[in-house]
N, C-alpha and C. Protein backbone atom coordinates (compact mmCIF):
# COMPACT_ATOMS: atom_id res chain seq x y z
N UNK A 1 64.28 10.65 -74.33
CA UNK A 1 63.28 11.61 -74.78
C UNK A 1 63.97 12.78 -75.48
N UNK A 2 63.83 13.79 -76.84
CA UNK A 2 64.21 14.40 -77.47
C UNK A 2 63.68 15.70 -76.74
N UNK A 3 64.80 16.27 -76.34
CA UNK A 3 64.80 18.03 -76.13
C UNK A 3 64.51 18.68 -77.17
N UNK A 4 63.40 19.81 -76.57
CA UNK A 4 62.73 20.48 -78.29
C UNK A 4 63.19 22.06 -78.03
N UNK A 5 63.76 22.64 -79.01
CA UNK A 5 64.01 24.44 -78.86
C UNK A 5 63.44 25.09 -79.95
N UNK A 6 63.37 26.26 -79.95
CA UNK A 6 63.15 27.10 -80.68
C UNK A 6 63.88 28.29 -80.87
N UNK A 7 63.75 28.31 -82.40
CA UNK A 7 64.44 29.54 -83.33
C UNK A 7 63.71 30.58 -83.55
N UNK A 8 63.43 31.90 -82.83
CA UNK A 8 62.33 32.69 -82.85
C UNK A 8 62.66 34.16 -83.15
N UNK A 9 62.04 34.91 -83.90
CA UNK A 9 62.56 36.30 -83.91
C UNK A 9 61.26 37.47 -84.30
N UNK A 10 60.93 38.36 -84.25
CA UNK A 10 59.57 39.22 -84.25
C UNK A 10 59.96 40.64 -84.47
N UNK A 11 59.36 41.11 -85.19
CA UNK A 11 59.89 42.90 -85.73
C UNK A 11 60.87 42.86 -86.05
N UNK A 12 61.31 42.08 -87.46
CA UNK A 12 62.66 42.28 -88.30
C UNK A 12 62.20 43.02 -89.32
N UNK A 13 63.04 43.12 -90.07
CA UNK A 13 63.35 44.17 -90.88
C UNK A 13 63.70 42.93 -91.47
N UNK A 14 63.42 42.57 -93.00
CA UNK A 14 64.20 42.06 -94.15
C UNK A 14 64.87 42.63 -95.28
N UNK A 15 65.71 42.28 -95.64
CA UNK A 15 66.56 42.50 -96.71
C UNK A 15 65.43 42.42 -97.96
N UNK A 16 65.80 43.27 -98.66
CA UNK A 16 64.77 43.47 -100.06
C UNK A 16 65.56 42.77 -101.44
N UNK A 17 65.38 41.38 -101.00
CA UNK A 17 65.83 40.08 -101.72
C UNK A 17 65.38 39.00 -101.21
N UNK A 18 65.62 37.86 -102.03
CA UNK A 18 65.27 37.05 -101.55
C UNK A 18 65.81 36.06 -100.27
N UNK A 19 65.50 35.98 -99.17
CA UNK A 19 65.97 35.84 -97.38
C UNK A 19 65.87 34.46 -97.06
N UNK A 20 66.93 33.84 -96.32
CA UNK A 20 66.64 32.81 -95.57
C UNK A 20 66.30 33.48 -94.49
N UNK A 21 65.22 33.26 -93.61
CA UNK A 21 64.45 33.50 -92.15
C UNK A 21 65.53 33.16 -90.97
N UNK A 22 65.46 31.84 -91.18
CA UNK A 22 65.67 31.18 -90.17
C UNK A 22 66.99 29.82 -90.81
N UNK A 23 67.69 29.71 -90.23
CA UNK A 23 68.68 28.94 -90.80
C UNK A 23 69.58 28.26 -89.68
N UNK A 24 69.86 26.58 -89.75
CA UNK A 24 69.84 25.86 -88.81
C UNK A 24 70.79 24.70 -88.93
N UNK A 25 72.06 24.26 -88.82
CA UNK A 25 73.08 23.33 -89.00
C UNK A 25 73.50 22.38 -88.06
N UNK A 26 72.83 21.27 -87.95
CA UNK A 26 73.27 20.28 -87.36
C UNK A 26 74.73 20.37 -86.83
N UNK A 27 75.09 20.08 -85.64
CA UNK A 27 76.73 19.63 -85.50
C UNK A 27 77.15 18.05 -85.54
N UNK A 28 77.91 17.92 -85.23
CA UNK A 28 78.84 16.79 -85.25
C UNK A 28 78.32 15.37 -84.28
N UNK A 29 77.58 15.80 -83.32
CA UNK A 29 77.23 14.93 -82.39
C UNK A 29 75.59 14.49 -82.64
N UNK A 30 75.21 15.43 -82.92
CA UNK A 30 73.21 15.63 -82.63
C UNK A 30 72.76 15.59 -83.70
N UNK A 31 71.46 15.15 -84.13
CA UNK A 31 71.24 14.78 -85.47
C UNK A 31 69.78 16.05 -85.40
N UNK A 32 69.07 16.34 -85.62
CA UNK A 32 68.19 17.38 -85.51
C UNK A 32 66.23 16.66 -86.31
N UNK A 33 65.31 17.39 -85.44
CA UNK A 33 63.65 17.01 -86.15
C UNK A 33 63.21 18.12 -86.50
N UNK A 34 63.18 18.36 -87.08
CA UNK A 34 62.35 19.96 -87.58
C UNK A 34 60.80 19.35 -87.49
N UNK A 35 60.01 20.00 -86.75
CA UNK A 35 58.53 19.92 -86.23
C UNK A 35 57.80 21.07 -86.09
N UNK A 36 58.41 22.44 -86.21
CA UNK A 36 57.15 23.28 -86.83
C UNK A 36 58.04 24.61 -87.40
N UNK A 37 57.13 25.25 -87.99
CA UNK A 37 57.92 26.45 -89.42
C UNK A 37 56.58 27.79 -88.52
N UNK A 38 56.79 28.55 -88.84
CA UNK A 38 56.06 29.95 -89.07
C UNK A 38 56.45 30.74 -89.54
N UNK A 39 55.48 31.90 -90.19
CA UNK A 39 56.07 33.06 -90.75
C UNK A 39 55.09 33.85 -90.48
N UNK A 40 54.95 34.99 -90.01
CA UNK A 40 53.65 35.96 -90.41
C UNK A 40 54.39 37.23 -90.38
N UNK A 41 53.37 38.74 -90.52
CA UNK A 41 53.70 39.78 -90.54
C UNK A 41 52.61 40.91 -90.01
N UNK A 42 53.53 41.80 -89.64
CA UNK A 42 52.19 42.86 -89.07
C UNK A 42 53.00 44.18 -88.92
N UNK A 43 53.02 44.33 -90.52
CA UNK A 43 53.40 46.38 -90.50
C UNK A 43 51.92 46.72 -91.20
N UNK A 44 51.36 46.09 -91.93
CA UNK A 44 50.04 46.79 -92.48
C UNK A 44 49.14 45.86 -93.02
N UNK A 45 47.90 46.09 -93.16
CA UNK A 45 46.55 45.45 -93.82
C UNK A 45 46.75 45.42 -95.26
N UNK A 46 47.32 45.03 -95.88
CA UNK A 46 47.27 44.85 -97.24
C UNK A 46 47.45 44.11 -97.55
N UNK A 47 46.75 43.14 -98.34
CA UNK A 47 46.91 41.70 -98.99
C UNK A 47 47.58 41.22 -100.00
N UNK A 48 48.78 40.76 -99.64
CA UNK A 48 49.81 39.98 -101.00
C UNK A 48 50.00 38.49 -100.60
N UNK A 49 50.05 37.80 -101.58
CA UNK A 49 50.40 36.46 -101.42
C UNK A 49 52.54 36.32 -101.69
N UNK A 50 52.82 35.46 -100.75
CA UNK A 50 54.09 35.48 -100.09
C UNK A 50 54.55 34.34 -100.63
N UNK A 51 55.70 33.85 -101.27
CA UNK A 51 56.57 32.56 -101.48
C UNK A 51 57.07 31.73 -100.44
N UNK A 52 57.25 30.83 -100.05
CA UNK A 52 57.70 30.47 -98.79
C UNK A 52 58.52 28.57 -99.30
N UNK A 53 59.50 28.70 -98.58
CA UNK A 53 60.18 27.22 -98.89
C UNK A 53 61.07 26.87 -97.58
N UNK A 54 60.52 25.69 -97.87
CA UNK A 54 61.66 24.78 -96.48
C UNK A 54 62.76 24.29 -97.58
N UNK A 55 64.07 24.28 -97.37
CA UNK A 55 65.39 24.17 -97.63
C UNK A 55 66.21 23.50 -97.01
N UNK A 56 67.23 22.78 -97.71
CA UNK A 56 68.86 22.76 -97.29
C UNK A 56 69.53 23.19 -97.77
N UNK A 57 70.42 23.61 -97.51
CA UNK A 57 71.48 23.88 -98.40
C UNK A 57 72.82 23.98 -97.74
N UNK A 58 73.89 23.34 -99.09
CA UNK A 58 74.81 22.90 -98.89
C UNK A 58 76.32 24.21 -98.54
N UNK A 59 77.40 24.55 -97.98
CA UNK A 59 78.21 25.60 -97.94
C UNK A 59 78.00 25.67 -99.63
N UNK A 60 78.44 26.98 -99.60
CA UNK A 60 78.28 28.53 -98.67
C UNK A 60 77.08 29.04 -98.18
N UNK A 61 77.41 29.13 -97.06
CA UNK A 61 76.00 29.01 -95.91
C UNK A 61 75.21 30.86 -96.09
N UNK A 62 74.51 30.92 -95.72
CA UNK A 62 73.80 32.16 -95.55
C UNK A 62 74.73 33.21 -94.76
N UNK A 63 74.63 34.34 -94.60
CA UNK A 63 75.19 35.60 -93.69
C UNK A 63 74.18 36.03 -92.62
N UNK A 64 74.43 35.22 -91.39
CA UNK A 64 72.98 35.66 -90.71
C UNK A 64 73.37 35.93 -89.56
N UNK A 65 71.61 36.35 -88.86
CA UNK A 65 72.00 37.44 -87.43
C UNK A 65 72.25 36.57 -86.43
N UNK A 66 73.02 36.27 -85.43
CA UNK A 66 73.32 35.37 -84.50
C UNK A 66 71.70 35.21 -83.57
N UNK A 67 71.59 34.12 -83.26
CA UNK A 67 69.86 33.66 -82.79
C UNK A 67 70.23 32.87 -81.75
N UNK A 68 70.18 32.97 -80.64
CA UNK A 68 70.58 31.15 -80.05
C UNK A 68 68.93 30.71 -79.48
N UNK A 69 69.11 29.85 -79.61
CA UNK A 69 67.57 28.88 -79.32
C UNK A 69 67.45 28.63 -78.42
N UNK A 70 65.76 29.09 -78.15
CA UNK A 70 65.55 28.63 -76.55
C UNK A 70 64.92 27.36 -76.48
N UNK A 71 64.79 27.15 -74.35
CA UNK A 71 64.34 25.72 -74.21
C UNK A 71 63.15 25.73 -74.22
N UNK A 72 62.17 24.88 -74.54
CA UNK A 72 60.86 24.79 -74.37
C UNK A 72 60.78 24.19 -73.42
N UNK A 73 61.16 23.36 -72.74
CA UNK A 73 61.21 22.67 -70.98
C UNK A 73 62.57 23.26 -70.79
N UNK A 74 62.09 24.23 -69.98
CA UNK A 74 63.01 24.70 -68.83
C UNK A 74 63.70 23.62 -67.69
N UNK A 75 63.64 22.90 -67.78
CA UNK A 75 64.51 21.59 -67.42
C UNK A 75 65.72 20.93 -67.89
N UNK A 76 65.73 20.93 -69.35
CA UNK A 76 66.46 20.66 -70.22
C UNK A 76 67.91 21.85 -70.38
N UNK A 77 68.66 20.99 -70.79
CA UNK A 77 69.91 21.71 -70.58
C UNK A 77 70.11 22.42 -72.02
N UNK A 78 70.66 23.81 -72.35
CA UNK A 78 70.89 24.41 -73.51
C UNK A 78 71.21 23.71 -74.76
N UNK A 79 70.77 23.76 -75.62
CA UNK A 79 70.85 23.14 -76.82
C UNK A 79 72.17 23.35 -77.31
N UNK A 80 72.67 21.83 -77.83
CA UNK A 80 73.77 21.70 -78.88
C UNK A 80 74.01 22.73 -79.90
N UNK A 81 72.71 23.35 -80.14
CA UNK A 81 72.89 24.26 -81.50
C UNK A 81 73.36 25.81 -81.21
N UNK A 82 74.80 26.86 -81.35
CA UNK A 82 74.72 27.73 -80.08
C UNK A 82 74.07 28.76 -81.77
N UNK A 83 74.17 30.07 -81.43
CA UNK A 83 73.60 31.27 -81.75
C UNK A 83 75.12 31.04 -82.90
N UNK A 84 75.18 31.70 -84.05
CA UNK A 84 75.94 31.76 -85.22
C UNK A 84 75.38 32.45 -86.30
N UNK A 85 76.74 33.40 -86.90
CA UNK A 85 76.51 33.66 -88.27
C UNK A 85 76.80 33.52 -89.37
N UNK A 86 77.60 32.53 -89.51
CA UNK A 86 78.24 31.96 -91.03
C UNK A 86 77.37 30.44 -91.26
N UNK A 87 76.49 29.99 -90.55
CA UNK A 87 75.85 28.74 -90.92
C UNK A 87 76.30 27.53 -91.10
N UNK A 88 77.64 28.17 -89.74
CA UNK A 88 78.35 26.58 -89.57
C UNK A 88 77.98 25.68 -88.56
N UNK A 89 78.39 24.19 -88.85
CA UNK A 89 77.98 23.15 -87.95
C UNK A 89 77.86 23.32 -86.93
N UNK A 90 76.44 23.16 -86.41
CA UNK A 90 76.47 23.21 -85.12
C UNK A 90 75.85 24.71 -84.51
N UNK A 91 75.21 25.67 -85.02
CA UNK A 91 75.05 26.51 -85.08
C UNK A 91 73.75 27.18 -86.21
N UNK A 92 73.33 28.32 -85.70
CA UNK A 92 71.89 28.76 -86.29
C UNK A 92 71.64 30.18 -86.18
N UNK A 93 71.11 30.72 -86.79
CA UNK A 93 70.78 32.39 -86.91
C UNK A 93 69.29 32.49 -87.88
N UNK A 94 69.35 34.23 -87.89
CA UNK A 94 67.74 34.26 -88.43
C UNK A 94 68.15 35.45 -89.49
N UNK A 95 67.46 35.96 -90.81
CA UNK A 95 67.68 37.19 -91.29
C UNK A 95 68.30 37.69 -91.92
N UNK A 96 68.86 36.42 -93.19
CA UNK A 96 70.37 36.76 -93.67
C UNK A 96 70.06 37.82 -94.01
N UNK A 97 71.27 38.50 -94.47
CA UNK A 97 71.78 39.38 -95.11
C UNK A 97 72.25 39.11 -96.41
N UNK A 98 73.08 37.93 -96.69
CA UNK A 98 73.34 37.39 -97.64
C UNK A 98 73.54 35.86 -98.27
N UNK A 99 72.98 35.38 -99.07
CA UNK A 99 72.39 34.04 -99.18
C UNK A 99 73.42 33.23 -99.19
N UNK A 100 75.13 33.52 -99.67
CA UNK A 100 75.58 32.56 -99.55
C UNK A 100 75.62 31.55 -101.37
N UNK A 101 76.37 31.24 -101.70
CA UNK A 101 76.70 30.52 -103.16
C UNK A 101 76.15 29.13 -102.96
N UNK A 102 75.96 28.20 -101.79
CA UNK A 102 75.72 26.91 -101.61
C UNK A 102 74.05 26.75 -102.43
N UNK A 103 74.53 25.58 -103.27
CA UNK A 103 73.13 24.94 -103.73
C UNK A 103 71.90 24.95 -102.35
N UNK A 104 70.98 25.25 -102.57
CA UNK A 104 69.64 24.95 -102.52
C UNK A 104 68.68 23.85 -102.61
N UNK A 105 68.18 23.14 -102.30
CA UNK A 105 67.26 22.01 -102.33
C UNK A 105 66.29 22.08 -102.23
N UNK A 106 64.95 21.89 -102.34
CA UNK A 106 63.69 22.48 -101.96
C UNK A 106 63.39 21.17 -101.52
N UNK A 107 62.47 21.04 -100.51
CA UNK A 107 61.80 20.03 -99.28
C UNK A 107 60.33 20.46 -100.13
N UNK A 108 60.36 21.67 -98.86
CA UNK A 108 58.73 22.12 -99.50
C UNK A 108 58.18 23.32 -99.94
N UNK A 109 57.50 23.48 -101.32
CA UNK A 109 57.48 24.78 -101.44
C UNK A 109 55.86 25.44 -101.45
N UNK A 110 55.66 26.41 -100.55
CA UNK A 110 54.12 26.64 -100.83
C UNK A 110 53.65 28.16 -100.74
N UNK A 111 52.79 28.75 -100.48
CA UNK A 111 52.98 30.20 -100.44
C UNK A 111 51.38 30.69 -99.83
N UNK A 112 51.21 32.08 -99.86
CA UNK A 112 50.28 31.98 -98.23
C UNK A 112 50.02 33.84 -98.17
N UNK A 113 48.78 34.40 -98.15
CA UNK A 113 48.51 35.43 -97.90
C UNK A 113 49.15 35.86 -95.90
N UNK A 114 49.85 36.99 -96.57
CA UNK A 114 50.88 37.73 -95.53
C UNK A 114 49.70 38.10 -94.53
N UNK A 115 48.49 38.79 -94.81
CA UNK A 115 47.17 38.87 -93.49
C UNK A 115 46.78 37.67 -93.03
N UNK A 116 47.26 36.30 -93.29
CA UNK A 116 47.05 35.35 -92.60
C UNK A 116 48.21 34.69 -92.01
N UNK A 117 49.70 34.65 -92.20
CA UNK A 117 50.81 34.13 -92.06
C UNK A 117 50.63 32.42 -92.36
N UNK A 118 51.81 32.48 -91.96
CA UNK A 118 52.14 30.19 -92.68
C UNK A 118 52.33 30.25 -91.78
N UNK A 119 51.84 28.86 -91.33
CA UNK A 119 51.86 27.60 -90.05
C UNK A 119 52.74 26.15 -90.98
N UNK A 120 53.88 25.46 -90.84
CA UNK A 120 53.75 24.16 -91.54
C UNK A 120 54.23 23.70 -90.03
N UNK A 121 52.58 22.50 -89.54
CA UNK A 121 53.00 21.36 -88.63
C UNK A 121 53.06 20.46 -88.75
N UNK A 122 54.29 19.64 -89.88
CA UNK A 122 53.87 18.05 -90.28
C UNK A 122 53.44 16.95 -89.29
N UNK A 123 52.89 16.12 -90.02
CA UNK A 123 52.47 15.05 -89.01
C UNK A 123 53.82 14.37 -88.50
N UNK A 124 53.72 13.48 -87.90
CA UNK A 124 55.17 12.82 -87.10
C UNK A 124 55.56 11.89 -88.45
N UNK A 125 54.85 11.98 -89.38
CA UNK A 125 55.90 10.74 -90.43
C UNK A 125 56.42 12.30 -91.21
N UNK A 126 55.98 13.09 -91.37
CA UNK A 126 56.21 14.31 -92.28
C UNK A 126 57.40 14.88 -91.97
N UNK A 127 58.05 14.58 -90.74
CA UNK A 127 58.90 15.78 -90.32
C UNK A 127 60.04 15.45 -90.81
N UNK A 128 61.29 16.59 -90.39
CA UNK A 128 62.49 16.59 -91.89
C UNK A 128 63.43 16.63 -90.63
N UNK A 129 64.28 15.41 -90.87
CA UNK A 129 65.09 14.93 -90.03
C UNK A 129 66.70 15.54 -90.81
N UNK A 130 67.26 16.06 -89.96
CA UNK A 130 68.56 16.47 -90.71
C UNK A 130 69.79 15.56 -89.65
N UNK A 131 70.85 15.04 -90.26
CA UNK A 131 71.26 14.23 -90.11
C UNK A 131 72.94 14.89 -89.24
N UNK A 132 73.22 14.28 -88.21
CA UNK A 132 75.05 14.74 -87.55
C UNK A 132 75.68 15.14 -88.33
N UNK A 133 76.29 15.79 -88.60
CA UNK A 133 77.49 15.74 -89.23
C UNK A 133 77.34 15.74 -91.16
N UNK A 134 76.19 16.20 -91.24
CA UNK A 134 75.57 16.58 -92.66
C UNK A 134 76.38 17.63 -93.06
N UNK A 135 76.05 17.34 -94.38
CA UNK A 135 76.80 18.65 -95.38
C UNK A 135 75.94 19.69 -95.41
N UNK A 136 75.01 19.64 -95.14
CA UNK A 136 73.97 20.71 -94.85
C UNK A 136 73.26 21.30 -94.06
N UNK A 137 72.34 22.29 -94.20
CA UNK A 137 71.80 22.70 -92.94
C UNK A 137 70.47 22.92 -93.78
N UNK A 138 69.42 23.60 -92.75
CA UNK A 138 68.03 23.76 -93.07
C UNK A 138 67.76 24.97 -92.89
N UNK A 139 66.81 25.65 -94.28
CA UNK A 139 66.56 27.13 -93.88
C UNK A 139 65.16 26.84 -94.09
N UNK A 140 64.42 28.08 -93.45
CA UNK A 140 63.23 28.66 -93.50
C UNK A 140 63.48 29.82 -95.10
N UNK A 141 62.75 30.00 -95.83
CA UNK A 141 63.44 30.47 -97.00
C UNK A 141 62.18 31.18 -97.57
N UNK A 142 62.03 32.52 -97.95
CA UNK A 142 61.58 33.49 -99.01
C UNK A 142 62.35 33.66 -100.52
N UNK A 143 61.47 32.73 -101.18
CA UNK A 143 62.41 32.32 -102.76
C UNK A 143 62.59 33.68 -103.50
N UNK A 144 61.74 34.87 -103.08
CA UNK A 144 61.32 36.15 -103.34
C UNK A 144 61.55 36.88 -102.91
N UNK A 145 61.53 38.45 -102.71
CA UNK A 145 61.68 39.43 -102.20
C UNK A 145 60.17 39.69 -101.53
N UNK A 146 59.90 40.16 -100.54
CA UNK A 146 58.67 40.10 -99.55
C UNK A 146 58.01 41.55 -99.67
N UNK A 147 56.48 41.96 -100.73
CA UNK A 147 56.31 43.29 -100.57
C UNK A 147 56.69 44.12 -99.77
N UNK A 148 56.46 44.10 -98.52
CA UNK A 148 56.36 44.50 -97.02
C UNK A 148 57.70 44.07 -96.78
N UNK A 149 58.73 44.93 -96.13
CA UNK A 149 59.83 44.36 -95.98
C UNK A 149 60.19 44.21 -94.22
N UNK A 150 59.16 45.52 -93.75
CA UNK A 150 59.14 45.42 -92.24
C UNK A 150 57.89 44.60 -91.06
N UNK A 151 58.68 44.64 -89.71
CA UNK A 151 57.74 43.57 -88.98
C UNK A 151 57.08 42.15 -89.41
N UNK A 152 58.29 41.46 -89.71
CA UNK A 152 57.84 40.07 -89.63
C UNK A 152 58.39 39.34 -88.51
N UNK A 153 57.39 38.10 -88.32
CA UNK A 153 58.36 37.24 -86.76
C UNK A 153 58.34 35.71 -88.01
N UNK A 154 59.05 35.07 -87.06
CA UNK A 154 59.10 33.84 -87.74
C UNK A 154 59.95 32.82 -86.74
N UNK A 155 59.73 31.32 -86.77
CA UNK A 155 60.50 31.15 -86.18
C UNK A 155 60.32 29.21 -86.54
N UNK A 156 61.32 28.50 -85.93
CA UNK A 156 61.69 26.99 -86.09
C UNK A 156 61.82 26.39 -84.52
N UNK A 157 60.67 25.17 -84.22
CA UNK A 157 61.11 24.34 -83.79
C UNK A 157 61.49 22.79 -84.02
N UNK A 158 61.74 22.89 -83.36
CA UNK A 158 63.53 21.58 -83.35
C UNK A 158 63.25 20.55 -81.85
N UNK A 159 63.84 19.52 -82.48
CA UNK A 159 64.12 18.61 -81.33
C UNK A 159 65.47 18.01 -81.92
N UNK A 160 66.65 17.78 -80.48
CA UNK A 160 67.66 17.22 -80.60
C UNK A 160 67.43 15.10 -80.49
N UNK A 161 67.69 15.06 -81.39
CA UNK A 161 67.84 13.22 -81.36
C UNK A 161 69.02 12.80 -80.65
């Protein structure tokens, strides 16, 4: 049975550029399911429509805030993936700071009024399997700079294969 965690973070502050959220690198052993995305925000009532993309991308990895992922069954033993900020194997953070030179890939790209936030829950054939020992990792990604730069949460769950 696949252990599921989550990548979660709430009242950040973003960089006034364009941000990976959430950013996530398979290691060497564990192959990874990405099964749900969020984004929303709540510093103010004002209505803008937001860019939003699911990603890989290849080194040079993002500059991000160390995150380590929790268990969703408290039974389950700590996830393979620990807390990191260079977006190396095996390792995950939220909030870059800096994006990093590595190509980009786009999965999926869609976009979404900030007074409502994004939900993406693919169906079980939909979901984006990232592979052991890949050259890449997976971000949660703002292709844009975000009107509102304060109080957003966002977050990734995951299951280990």
């Amino acid at each position: 049975m696949a252990r599921e965690y989550v990548i979660s973070v709430g009242g950040i502050t973003l960089a006034n550029q364009a941000v990976t959220l959430v950013f996530l690198n398979p290691g060497t052993t564990q192959s990874i399911e990405i099964l749900r995305c969020w984004v929303a925000q709540s510093a103010n009532a004002t209505s803008a429509q937001q860019r939003v993309q699911l990603v890989t991308q290849v080194t040079a990895f993002p500059t991000l805030t160390s995150t380590t992922p929790g268990r969703l069954k408290l039974i389950d033993p700590v996830s393979v993936i620990a807390g990191g900020t260079a977006g190396a194997a095996g390792t995950c953070g939220t909030n870059a700071s800096a994006e990093g030179a590595g190509a980009k890939t786009v999965l999926v790209n869609d976009a979404f009024n900030v007074l409502n936030g994004w939900l993406w829950v693919p169906t079980p054939r939909e979901t984006i399997v990232m592979n052991a020992s890949a050259a890449s990792g997976f971000g949660l990604f703002f292709p844009v700079a975000a009107a509102t730069l304060t109080n957003w949460s966002c977050g990734v769950v995951f299951a280990e294969l």
